[in-house]
PDB file of N, CA and C in Angstrom:
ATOM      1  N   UNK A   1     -60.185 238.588  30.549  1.00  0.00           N
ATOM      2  CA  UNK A   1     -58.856 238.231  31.000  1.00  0.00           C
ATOM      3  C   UNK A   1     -58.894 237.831  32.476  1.00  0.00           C
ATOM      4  N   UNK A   2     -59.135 238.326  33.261  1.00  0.00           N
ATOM      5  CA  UNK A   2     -59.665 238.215  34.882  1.00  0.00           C
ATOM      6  C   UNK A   2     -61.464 237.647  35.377  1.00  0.00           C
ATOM      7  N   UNK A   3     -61.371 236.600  34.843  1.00  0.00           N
ATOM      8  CA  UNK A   3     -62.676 236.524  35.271  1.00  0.00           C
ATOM      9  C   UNK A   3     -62.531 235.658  36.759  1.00  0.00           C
ATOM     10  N   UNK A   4     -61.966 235.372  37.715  1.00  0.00           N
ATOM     11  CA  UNK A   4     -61.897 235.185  38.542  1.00  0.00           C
ATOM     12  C   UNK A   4     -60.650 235.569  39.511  1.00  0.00           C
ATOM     13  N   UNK A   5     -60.890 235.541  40.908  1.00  0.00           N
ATOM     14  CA  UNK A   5     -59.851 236.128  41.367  1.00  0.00           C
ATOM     15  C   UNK A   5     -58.839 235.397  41.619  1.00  0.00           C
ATOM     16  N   UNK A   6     -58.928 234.070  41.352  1.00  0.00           N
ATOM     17  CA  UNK A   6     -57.511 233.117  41.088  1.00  0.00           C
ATOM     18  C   UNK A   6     -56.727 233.472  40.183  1.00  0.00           C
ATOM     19  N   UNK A   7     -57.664 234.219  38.806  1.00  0.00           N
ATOM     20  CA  UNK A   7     -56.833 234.690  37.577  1.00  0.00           C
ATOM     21  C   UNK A   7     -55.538 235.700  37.868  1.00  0.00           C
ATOM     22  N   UNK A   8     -56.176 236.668  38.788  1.00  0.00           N
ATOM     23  CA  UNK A   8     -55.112 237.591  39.559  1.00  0.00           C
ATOM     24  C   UNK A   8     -54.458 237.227  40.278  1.00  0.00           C
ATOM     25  N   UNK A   9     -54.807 236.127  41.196  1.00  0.00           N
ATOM     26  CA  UNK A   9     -53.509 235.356  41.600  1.00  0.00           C
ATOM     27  C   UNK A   9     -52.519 235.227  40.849  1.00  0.00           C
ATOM     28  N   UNK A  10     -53.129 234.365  39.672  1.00  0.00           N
ATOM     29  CA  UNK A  10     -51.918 233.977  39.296  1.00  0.00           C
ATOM     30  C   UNK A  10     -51.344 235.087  38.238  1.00  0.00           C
ATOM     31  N   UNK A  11     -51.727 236.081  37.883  1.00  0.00           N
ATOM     32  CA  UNK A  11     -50.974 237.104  37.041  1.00  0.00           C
ATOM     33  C   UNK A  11     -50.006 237.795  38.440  1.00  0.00           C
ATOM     34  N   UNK A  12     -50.586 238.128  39.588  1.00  0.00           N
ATOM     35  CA  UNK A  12     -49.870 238.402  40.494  1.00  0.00           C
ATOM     36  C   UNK A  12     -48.476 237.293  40.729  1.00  0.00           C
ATOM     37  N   UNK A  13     -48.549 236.499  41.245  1.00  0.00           N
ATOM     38  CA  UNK A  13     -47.658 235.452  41.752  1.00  0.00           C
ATOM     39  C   UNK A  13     -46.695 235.437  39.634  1.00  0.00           C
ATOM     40  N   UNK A  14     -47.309 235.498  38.639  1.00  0.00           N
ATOM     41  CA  UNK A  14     -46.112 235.529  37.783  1.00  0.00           C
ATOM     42  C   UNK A  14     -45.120 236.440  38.028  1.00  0.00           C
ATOM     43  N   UNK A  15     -45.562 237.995  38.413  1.00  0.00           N
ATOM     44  CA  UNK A  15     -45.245 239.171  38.546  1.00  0.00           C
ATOM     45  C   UNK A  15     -43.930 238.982  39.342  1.00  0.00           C
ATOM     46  N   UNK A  16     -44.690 238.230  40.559  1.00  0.00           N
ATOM     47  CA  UNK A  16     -43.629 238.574  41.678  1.00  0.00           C
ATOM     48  C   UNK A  16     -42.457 237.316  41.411  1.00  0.00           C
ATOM     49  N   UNK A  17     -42.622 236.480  40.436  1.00  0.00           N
ATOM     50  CA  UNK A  17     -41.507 235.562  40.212  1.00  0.00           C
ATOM     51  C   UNK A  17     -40.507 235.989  39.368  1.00  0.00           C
ATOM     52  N   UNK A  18     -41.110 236.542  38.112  1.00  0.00           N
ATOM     53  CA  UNK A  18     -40.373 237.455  37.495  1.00  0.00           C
ATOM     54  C   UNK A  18     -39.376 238.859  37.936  1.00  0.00           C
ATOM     55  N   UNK A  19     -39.628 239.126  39.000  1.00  0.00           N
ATOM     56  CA  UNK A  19     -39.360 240.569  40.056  1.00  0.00           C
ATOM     57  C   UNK A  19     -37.739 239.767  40.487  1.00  0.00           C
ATOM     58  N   UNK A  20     -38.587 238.429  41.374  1.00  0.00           N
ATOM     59  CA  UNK A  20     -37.736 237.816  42.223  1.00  0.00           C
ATOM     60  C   UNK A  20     -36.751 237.612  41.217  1.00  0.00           C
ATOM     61  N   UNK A  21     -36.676 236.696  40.028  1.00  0.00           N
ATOM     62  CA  UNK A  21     -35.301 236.624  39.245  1.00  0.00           C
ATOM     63  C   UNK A  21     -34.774 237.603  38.620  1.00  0.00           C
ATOM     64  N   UNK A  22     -35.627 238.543  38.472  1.00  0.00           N
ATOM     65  CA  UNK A  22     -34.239 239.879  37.979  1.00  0.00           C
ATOM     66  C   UNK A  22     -33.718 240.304  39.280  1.00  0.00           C
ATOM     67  N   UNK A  23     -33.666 240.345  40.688  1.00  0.00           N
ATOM     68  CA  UNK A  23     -33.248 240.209  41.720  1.00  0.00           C
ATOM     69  C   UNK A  23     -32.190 239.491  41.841  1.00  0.00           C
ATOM     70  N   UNK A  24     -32.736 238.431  41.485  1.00  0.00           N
ATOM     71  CA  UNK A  24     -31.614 236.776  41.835  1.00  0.00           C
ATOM     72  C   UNK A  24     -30.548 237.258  41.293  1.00  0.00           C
ATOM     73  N   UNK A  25     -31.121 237.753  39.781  1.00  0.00           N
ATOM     74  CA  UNK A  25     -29.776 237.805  38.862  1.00  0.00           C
ATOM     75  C   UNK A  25     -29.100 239.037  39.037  1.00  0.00           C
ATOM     76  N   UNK A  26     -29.426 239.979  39.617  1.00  0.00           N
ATOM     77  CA  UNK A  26     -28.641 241.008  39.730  1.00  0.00           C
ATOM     78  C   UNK A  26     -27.661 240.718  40.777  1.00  0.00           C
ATOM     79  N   UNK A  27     -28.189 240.237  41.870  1.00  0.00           N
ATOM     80  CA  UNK A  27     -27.663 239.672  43.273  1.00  0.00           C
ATOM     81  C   UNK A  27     -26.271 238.520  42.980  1.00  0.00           C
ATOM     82  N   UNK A  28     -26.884 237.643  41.811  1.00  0.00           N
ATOM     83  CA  UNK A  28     -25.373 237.118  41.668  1.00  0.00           C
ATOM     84  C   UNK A  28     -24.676 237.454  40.928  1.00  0.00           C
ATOM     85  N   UNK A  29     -24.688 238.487  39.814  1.00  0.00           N
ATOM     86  CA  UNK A  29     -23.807 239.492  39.226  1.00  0.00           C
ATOM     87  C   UNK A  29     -23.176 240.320  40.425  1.00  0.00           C
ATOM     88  N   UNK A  30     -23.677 240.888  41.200  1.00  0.00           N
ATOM     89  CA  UNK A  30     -23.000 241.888  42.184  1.00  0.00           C
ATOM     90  C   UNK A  30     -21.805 240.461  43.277  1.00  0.00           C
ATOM     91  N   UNK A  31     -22.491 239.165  42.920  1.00  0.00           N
ATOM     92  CA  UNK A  31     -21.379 238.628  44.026  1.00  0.00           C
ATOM     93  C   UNK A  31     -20.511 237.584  43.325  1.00  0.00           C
ATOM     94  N   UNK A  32     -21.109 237.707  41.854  1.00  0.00           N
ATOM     95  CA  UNK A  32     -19.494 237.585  41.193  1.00  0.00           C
ATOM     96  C   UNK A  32     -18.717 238.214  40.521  1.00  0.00           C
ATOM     97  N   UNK A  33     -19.019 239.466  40.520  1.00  0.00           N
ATOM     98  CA  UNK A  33     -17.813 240.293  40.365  1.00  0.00           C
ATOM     99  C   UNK A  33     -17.164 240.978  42.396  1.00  0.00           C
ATOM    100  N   UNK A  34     -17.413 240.841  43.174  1.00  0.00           N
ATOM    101  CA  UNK A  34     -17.383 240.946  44.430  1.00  0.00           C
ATOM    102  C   UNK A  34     -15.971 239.851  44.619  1.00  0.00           C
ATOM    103  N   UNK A  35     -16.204 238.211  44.307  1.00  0.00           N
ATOM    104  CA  UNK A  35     -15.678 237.331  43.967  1.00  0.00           C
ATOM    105  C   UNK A  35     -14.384 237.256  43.418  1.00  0.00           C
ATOM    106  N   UNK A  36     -14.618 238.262  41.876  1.00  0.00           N
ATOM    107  CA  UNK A  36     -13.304 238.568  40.928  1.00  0.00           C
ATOM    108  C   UNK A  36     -12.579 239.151  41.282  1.00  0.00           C
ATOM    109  N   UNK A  37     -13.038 240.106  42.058  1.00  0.00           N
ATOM    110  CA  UNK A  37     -12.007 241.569  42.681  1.00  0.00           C
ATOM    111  C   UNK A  37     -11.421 240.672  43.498  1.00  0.00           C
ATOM    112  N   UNK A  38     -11.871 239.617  44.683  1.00  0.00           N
ATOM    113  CA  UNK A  38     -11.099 239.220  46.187  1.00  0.00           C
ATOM    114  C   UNK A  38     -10.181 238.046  45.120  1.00  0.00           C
ATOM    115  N   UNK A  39     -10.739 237.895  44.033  1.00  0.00           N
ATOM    116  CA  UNK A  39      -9.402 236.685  43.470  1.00  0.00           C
ATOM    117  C   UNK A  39      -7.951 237.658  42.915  1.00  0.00           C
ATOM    118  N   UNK A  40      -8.738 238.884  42.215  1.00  0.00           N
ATOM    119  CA  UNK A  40      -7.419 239.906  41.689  1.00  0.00           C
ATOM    120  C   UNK A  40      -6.618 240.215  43.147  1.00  0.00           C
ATOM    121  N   UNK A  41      -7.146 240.593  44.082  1.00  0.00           N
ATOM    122  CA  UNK A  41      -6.998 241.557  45.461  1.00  0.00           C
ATOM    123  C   UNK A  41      -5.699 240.084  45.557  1.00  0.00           C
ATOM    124  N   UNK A  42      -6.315 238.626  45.872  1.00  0.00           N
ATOM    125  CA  UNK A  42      -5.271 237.919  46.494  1.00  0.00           C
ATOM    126  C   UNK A  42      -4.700 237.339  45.361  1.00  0.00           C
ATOM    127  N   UNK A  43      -4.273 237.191  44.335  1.00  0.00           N
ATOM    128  CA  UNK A  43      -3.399 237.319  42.996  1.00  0.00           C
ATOM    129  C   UNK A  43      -2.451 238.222  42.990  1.00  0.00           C
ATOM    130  N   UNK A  44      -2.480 239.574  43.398  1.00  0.00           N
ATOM    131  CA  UNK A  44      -1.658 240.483  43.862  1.00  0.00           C
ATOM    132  C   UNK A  44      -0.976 240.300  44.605  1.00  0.00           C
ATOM    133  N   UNK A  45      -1.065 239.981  45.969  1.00  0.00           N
ATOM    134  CA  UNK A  45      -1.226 240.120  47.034  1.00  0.00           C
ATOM    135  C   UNK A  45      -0.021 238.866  47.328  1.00  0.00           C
ATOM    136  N   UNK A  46      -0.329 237.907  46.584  1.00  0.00           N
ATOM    137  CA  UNK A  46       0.742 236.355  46.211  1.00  0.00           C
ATOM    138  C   UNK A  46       1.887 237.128  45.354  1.00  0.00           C
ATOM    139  N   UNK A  47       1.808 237.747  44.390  1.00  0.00           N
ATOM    140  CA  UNK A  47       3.065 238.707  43.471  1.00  0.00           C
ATOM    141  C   UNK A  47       3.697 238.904  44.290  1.00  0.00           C
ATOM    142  N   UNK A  48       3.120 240.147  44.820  1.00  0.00           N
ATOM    143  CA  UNK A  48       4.055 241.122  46.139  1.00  0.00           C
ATOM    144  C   UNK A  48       4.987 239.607  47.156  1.00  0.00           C
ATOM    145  N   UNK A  49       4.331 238.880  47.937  1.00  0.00           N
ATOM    146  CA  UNK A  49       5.014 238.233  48.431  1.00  0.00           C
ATOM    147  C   UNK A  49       5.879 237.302  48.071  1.00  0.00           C
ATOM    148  N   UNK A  50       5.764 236.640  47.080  1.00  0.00           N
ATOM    149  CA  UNK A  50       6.489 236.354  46.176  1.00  0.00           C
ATOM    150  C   UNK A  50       7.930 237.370  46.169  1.00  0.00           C
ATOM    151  N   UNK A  51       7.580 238.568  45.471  1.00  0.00           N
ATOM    152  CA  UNK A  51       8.765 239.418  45.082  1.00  0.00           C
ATOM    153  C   UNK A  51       9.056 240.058  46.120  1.00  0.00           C
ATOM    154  N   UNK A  52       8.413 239.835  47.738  1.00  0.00           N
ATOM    155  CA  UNK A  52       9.609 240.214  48.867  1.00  0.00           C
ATOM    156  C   UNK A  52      10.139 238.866  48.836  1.00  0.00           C
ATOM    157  N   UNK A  53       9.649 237.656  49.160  1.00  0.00           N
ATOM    158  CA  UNK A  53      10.534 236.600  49.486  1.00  0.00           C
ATOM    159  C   UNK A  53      11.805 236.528  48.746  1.00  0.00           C
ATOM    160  N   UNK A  54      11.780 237.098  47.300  1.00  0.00           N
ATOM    161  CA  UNK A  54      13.227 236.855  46.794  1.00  0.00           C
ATOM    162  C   UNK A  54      13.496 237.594  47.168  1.00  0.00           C
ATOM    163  N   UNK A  55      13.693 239.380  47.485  1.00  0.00           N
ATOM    164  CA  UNK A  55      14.404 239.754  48.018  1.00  0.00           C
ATOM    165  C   UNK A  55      15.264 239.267  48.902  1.00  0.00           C
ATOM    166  N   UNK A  56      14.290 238.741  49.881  1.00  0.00           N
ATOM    167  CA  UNK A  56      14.932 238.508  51.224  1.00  0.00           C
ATOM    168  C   UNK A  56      15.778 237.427  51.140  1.00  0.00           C
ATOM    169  N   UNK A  57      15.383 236.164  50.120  1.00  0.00           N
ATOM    170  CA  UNK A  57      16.657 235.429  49.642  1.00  0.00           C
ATOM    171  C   UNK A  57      17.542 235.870  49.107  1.00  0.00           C
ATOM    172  N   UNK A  58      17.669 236.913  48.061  1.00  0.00           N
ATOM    173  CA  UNK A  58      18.853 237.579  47.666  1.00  0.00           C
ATOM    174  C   UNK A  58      19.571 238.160  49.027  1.00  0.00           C
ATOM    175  N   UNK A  59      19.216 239.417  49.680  1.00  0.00           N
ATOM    176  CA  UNK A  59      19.488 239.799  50.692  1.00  0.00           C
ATOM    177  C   UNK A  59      20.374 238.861  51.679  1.00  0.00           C
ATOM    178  N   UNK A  60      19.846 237.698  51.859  1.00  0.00           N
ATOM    179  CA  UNK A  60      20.420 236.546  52.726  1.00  0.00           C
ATOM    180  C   UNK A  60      21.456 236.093  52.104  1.00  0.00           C
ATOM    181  N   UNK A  61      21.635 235.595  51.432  1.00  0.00           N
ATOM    182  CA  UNK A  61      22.841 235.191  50.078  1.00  0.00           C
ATOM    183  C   UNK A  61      23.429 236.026  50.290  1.00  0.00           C
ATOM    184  N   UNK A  62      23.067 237.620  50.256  1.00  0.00           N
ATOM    185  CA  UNK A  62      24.027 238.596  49.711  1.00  0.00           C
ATOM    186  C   UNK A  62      24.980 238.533  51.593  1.00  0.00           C
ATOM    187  N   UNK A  63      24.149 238.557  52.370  1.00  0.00           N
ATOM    188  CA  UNK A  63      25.145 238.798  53.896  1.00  0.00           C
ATOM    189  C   UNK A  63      25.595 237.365  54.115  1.00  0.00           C
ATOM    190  N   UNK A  64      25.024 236.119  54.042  1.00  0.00           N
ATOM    191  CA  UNK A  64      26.135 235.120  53.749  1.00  0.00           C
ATOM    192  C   UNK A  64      27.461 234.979  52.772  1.00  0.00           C
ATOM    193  N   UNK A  65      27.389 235.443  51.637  1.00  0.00           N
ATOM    194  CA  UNK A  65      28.425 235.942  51.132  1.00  0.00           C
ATOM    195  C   UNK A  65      29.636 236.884  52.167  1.00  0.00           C
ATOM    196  N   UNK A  66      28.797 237.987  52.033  1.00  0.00           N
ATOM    197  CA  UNK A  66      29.713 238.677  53.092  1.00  0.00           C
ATOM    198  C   UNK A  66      30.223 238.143  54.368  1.00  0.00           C
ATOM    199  N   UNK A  67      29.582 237.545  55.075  1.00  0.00           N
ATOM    200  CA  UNK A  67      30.450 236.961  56.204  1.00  0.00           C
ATOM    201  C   UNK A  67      31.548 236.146  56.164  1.00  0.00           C
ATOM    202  N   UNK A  68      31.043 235.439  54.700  1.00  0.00           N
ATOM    203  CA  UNK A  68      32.188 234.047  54.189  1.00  0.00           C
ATOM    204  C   UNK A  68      33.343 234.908  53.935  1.00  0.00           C
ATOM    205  N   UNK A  69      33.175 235.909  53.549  1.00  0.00           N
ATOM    206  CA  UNK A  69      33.914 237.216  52.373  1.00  0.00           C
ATOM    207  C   UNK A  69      34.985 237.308  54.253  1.00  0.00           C
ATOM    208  N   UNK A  70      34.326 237.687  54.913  1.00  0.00           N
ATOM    209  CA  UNK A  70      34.809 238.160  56.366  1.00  0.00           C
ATOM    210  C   UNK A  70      35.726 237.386  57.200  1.00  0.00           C
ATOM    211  N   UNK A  71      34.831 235.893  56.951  1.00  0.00           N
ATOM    212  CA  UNK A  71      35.546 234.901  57.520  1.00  0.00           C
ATOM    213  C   UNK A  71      36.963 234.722  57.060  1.00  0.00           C
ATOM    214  N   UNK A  72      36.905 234.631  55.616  1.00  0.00           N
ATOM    215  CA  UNK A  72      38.196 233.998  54.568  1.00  0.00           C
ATOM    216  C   UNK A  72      38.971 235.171  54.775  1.00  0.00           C
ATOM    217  N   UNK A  73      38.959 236.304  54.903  1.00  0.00           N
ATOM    218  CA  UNK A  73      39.640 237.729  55.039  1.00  0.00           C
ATOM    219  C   UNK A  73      40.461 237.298  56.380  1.00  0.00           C
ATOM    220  N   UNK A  74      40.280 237.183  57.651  1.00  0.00           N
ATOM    221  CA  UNK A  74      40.271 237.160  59.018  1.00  0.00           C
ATOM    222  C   UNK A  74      41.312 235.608  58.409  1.00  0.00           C
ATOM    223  N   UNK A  75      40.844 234.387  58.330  1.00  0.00           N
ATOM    224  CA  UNK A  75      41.444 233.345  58.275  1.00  0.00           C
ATOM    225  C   UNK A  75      43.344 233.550  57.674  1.00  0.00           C
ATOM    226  N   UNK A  76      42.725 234.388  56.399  1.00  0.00           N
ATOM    227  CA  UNK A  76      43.971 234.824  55.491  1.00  0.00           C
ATOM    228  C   UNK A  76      45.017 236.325  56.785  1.00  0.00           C
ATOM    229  N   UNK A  77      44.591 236.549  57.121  1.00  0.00           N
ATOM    230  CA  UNK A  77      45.279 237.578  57.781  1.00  0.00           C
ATOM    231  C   UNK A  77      46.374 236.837  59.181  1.00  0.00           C
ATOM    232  N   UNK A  78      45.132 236.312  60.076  1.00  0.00           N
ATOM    233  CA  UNK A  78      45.965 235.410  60.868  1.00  0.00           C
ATOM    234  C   UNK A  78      47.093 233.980  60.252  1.00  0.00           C
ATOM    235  N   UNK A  79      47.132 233.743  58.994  1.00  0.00           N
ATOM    236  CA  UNK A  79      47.938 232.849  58.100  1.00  0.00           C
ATOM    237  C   UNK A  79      49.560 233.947  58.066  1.00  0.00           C
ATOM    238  N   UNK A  80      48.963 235.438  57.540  1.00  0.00           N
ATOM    239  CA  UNK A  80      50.442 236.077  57.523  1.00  0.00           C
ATOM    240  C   UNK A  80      50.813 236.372  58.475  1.00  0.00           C
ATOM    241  N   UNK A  81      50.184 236.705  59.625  1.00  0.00           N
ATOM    242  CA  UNK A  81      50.631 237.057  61.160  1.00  0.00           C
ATOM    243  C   UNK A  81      51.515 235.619  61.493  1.00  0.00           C
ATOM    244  N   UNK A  82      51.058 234.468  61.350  1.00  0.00           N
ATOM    245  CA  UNK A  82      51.823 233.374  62.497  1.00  0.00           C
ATOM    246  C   UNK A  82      52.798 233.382  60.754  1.00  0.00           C
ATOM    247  N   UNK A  83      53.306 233.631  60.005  1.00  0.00           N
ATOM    248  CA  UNK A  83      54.251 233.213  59.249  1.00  0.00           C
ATOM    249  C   UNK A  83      55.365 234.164  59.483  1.00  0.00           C
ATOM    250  N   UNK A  84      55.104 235.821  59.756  1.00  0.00           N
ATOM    251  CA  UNK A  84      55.816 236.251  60.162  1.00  0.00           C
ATOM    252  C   UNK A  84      56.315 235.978  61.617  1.00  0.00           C
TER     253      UNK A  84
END
């Protein structure tokens, strides 16, 4: 099987290629699931802001309402004051 020491070269150098790709492949399993998590992490992350921004549009609506609510109140009041 080894009759020269090139032979061990090259059983060596298979060795270490074979080494190297279960490496490779572990290495890009660990950085695509690394990958999946930062896509879930900012998928979330878009929800949440999302579901403050409507708040804060509801919220806004809701105190524009009210001021209109304030305004028309105030408008209607000074209407019965100058009639009396």
């Amino acid at each position: 099987m080894l009759e020269t020491s090139q032979d061990l070269f090259y059983l060596v150098l298979a060795f270490s290629i074979l080494w190297f790709t279960v490496f490779l492949c572990i290495t890009l399993y660990y950085v695509i699931r690394l990958l999946r998590q930062t896509n879930e992490v900012f998928s979330d992350f878009r929800e949440k802001v999302t579901h403050a921004m409507s708040i804060f549009t509801f919220l806004k609506s809701k105190a524009v309402s009210e001021a209109v609510k304030g305004v028309v109140g105030a408008v209607k009041k000074r209407k019965t004051k100058n009639k009396k």
